[in-house]
PDB file of N, CA and C in Angstrom:
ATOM      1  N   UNK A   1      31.323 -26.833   2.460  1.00  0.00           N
ATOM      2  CA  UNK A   1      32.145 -25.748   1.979  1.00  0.00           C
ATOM      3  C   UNK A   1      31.270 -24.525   1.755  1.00  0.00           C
ATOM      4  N   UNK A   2      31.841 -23.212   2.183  1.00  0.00           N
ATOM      5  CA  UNK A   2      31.564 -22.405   2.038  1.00  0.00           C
ATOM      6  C   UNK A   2      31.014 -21.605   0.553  1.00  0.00           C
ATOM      7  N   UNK A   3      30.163 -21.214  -0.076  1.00  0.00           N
ATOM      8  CA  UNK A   3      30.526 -21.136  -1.575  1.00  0.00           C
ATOM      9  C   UNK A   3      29.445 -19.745  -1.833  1.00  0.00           C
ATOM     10  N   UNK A   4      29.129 -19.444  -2.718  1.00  0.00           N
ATOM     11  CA  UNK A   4      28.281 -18.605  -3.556  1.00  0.00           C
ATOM     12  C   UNK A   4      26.292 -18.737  -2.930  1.00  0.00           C
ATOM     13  N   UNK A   5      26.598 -19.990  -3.230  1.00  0.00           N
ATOM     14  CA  UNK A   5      24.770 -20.184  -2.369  1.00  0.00           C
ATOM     15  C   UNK A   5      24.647 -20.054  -1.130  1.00  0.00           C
ATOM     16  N   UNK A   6      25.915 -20.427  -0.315  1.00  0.00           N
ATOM     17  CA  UNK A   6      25.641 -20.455   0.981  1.00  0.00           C
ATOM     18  C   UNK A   6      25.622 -19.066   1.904  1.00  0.00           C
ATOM     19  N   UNK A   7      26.350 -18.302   1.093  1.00  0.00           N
ATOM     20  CA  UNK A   7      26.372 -16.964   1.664  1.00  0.00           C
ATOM     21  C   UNK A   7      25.220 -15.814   1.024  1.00  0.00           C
ATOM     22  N   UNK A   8      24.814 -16.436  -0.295  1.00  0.00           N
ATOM     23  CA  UNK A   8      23.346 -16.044  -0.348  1.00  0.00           C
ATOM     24  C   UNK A   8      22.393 -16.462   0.241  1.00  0.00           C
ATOM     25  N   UNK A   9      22.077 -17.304   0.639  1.00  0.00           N
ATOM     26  CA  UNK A   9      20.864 -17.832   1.628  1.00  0.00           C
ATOM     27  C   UNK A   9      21.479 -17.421   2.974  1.00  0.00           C
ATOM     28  N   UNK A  10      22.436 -17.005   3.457  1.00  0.00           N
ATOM     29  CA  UNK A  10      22.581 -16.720   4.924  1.00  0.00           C
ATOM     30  C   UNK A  10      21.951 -15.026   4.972  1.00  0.00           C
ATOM     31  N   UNK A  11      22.069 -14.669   3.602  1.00  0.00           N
ATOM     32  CA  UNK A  11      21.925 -13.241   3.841  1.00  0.00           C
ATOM     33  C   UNK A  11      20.348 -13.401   3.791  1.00  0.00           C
ATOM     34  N   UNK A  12      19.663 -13.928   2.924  1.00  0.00           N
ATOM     35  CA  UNK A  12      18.544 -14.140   2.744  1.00  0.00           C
ATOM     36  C   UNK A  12      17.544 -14.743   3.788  1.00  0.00           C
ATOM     37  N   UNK A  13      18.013 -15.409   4.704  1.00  0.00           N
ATOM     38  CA  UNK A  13      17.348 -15.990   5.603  1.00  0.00           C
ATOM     39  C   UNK A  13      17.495 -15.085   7.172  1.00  0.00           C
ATOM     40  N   UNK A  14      18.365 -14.319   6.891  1.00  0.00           N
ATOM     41  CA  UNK A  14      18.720 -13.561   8.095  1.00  0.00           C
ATOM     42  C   UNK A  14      17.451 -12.521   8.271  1.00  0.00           C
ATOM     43  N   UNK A  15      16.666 -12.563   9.693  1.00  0.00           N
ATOM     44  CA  UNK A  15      15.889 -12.175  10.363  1.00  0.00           C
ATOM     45  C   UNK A  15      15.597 -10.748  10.990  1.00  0.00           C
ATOM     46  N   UNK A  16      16.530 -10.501  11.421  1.00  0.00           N
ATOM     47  CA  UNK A  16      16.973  -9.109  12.163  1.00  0.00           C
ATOM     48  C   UNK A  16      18.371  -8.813  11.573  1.00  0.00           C
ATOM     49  N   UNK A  17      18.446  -7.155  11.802  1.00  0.00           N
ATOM     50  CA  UNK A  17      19.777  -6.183  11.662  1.00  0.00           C
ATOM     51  C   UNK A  17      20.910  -7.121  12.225  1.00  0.00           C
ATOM     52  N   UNK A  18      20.875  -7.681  13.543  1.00  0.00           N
ATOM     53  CA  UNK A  18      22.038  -8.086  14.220  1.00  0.00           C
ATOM     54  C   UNK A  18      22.492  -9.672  13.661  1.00  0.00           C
ATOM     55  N   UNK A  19      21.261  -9.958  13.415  1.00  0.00           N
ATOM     56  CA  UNK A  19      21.544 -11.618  12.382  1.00  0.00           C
ATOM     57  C   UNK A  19      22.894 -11.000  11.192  1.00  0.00           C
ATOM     58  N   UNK A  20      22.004 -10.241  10.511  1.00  0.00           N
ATOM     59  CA  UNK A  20      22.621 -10.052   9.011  1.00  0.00           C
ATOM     60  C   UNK A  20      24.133  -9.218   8.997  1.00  0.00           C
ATOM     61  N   UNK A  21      24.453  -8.769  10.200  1.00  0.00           N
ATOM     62  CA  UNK A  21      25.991  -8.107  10.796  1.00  0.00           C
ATOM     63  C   UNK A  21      26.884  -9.053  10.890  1.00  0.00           C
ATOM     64  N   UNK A  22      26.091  -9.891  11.833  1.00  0.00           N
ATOM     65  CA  UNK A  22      26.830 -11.314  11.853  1.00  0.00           C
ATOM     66  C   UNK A  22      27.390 -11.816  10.597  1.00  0.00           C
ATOM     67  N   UNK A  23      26.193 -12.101   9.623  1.00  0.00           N
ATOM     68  CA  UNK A  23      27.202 -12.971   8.404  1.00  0.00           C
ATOM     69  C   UNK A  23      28.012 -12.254   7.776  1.00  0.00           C
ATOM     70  N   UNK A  24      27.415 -10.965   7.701  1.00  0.00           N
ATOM     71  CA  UNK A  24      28.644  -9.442   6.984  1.00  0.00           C
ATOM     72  C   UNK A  24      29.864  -9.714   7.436  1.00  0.00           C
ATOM     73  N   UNK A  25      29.996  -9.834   8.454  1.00  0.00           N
ATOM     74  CA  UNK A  25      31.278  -9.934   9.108  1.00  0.00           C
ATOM     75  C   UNK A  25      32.102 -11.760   8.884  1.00  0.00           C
ATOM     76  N   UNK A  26      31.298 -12.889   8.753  1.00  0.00           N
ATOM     77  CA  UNK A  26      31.970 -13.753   8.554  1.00  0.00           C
ATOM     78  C   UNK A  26      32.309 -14.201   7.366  1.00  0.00           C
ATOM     79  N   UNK A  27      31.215 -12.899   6.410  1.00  0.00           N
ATOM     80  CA  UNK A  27      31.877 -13.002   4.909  1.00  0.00           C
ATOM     81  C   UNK A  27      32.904 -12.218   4.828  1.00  0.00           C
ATOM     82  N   UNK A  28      33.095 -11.491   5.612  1.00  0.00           N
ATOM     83  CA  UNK A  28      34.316 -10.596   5.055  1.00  0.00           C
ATOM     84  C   UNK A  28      36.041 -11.763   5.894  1.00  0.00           C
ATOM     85  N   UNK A  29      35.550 -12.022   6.798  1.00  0.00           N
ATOM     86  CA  UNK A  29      36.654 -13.020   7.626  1.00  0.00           C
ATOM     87  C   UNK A  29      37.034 -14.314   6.702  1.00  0.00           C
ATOM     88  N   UNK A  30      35.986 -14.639   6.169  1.00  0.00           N
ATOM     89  CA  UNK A  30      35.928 -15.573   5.028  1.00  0.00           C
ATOM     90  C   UNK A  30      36.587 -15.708   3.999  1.00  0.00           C
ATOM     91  N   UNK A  31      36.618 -14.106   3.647  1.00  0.00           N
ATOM     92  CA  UNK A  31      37.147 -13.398   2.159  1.00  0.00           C
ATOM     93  C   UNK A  31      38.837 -13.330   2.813  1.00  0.00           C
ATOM     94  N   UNK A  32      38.883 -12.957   3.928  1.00  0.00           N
ATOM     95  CA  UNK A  32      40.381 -12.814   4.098  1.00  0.00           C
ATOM     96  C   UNK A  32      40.972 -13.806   4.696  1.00  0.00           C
ATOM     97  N   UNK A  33      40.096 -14.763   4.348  1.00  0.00           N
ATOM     98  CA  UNK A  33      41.270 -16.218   5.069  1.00  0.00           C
ATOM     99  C   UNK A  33      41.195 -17.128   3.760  1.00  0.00           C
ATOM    100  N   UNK A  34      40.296 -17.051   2.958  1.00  0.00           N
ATOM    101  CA  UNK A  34      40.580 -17.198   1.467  1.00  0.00           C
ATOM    102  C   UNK A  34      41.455 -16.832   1.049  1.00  0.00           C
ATOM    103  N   UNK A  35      42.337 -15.804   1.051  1.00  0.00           N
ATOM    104  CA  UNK A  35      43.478 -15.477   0.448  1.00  0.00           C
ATOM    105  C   UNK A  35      44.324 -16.148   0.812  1.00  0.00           C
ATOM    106  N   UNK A  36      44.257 -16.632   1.999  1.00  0.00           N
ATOM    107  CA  UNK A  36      45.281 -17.603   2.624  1.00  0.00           C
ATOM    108  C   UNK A  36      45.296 -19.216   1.707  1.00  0.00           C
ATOM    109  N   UNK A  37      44.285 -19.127   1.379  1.00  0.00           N
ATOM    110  CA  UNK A  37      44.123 -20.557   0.735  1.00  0.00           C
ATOM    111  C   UNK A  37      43.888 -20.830  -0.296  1.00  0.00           C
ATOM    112  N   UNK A  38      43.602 -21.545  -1.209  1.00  0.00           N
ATOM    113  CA  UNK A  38      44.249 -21.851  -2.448  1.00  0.00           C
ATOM    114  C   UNK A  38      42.480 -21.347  -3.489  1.00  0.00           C
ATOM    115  N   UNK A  39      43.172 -21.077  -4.286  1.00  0.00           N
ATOM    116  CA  UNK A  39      42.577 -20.664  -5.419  1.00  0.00           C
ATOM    117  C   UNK A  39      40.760 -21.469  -5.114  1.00  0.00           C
ATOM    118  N   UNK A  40      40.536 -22.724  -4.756  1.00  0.00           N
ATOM    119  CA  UNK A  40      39.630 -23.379  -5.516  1.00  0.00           C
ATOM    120  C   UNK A  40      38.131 -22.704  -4.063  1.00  0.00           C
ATOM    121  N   UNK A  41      38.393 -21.830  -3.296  1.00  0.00           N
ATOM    122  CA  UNK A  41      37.766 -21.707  -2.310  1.00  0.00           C
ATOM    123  C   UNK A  41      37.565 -19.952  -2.423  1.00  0.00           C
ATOM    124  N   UNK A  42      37.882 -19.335  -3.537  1.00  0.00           N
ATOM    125  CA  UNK A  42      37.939 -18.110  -3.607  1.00  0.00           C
ATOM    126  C   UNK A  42      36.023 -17.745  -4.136  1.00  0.00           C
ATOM    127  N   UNK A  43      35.944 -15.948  -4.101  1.00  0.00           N
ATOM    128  CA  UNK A  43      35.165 -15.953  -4.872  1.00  0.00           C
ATOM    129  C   UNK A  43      35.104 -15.152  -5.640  1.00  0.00           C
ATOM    130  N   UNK A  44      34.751 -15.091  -6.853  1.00  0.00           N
ATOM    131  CA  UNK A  44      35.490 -13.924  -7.814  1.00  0.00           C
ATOM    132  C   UNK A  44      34.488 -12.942  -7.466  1.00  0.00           C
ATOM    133  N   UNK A  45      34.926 -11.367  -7.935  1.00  0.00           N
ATOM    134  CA  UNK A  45      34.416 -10.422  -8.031  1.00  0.00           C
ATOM    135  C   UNK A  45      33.249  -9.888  -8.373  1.00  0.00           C
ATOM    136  N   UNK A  46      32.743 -10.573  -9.255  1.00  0.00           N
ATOM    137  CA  UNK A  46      31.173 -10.675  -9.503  1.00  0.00           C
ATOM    138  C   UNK A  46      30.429 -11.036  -8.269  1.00  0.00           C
ATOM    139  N   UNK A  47      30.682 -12.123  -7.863  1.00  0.00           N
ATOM    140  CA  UNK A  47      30.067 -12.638  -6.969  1.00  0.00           C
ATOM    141  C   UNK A  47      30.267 -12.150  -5.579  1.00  0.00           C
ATOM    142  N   UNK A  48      31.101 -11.325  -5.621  1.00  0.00           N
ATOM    143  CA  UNK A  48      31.443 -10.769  -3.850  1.00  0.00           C
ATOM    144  C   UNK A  48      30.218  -9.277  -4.155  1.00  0.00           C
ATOM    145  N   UNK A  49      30.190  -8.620  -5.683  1.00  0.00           N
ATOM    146  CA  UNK A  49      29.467  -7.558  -5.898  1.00  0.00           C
ATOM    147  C   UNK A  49      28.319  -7.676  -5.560  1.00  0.00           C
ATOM    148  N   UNK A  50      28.018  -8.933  -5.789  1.00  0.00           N
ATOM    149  CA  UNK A  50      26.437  -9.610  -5.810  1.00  0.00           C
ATOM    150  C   UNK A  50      25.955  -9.483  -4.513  1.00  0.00           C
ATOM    151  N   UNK A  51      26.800 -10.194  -3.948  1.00  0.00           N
ATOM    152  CA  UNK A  51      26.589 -10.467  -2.048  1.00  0.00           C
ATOM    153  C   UNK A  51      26.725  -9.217  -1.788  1.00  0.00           C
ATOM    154  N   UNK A  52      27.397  -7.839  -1.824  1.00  0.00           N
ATOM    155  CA  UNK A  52      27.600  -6.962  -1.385  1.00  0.00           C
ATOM    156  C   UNK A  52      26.095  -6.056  -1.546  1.00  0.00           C
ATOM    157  N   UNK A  53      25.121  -6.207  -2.521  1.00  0.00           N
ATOM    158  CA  UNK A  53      24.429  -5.367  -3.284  1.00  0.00           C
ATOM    159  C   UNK A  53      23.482  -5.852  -2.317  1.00  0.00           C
ATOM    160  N   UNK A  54      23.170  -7.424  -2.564  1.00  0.00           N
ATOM    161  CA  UNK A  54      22.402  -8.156  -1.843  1.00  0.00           C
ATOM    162  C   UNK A  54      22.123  -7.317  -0.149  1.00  0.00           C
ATOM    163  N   UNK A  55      23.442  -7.696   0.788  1.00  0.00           N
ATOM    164  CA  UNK A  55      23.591  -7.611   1.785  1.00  0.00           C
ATOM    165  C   UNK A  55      22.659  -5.863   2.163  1.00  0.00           C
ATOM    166  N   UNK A  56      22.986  -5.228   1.490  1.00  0.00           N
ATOM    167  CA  UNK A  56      22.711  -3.354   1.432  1.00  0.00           C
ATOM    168  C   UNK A  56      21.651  -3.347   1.510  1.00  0.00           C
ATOM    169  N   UNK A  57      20.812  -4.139   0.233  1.00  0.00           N
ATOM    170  CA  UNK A  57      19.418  -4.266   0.541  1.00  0.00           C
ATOM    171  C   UNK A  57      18.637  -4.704   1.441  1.00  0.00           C
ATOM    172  N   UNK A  58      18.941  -5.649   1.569  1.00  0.00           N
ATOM    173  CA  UNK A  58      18.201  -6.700   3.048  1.00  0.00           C
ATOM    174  C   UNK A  58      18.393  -5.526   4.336  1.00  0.00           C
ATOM    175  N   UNK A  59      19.630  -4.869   4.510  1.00  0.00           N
ATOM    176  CA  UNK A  59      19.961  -4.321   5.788  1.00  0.00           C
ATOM    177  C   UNK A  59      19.111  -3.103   5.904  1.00  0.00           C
ATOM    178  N   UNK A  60      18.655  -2.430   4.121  1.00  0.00           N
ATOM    179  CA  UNK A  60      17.796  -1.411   4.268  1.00  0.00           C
ATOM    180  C   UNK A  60      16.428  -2.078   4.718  1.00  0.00           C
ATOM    181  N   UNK A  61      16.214  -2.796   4.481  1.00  0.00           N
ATOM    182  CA  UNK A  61      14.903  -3.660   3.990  1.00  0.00           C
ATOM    183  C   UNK A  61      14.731  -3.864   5.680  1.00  0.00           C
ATOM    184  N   UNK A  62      15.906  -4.624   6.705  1.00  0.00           N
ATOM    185  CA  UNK A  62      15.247  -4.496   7.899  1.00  0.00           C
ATOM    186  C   UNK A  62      15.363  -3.253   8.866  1.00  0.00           C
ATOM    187  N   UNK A  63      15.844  -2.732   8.217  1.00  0.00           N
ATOM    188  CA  UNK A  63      16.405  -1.086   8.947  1.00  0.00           C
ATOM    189  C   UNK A  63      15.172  -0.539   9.206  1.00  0.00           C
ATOM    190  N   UNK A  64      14.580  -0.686   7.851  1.00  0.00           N
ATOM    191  CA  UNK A  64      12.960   0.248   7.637  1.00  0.00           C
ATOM    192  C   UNK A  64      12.138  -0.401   8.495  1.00  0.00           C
ATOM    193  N   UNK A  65      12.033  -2.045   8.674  1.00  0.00           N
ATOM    194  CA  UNK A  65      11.036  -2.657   9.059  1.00  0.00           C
ATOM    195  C   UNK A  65      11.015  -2.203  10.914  1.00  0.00           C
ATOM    196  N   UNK A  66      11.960  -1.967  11.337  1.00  0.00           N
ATOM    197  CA  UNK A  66      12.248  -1.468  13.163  1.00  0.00           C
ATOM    198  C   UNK A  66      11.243  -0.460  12.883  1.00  0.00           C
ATOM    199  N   UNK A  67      10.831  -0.482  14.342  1.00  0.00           N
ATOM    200  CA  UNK A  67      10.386   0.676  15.051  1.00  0.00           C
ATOM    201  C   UNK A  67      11.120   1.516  15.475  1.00  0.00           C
ATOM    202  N   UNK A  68      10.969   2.933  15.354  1.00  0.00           N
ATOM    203  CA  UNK A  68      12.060   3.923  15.509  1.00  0.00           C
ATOM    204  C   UNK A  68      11.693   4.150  17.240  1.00  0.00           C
ATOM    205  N   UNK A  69      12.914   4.172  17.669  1.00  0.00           N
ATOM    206  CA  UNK A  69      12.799   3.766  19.549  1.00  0.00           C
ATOM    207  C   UNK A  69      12.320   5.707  19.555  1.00  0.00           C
ATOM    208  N   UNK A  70      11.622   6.085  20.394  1.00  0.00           N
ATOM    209  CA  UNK A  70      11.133   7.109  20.568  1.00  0.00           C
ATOM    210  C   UNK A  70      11.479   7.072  22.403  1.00  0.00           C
ATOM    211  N   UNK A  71      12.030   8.685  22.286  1.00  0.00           N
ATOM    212  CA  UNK A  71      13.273   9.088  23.765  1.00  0.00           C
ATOM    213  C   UNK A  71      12.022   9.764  24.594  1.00  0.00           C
ATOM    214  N   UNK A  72      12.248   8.975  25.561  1.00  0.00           N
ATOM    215  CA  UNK A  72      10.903   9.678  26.653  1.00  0.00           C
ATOM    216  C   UNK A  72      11.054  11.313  26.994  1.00  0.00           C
ATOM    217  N   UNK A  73      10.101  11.838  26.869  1.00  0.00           N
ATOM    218  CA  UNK A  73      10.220  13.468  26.816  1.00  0.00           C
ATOM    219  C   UNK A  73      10.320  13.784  28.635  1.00  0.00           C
ATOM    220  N   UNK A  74      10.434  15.183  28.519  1.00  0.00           N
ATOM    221  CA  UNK A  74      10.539  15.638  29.626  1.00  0.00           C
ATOM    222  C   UNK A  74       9.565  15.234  30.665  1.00  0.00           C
ATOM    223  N   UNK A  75       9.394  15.283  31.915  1.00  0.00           N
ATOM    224  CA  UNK A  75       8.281  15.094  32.914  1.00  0.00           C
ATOM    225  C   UNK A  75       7.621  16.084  33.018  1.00  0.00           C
ATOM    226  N   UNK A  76       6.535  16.379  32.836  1.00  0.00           N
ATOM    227  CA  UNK A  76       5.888  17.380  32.935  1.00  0.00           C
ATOM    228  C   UNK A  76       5.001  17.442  34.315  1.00  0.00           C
ATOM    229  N   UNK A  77       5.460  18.631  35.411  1.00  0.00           N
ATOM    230  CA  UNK A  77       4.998  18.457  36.996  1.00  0.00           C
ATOM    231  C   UNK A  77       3.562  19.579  36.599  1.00  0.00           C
ATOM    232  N   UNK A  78       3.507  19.280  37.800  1.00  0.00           N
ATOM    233  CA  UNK A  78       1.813  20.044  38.211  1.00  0.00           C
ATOM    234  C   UNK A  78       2.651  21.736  39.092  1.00  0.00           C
ATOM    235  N   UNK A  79       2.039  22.343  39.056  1.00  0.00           N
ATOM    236  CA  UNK A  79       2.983  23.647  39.798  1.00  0.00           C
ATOM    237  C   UNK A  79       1.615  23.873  40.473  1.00  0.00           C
TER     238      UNK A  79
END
């Protein structure tokens, strides 16, 4: 089952920008198919704040760690 630890360690263990999109997105799919289902699989508000705060950081945290792609400049000819 899905719960509180498990979506902290997914965020936590996630490697790269495109890892940590991934679980963003299956926590939020998560969160809205929870509503569908019964109370004992929910997660309260604290805890979605938590993951949310969490998630921001890590994403800054690997945002910074990239190399900024640098755009090949003009060709410069011989005249």
């Amino acid at each position: 089952m899905k719960d509180f630890s498990f979506w902290r360690g997914a965020i936590h263990n996630a490697k790269t920008s495109l890892v940590l999109k991934s679980v963003g997105e299956d926590l939020a799919n998560f969160k809205n198919q929870s509503n569908l289902l019964g109370d004992e699989t929910k997660l309260s508000e604290a805890q979605l704040e938590t993951l949310r705060l969490e998630y921001s950081l890590k994403m800054k945290k690997l945002t910074a760690e990239t190399l900024p792609i640098k755009q090949p400049g003009k060709p410069k000819f011989k005249k």
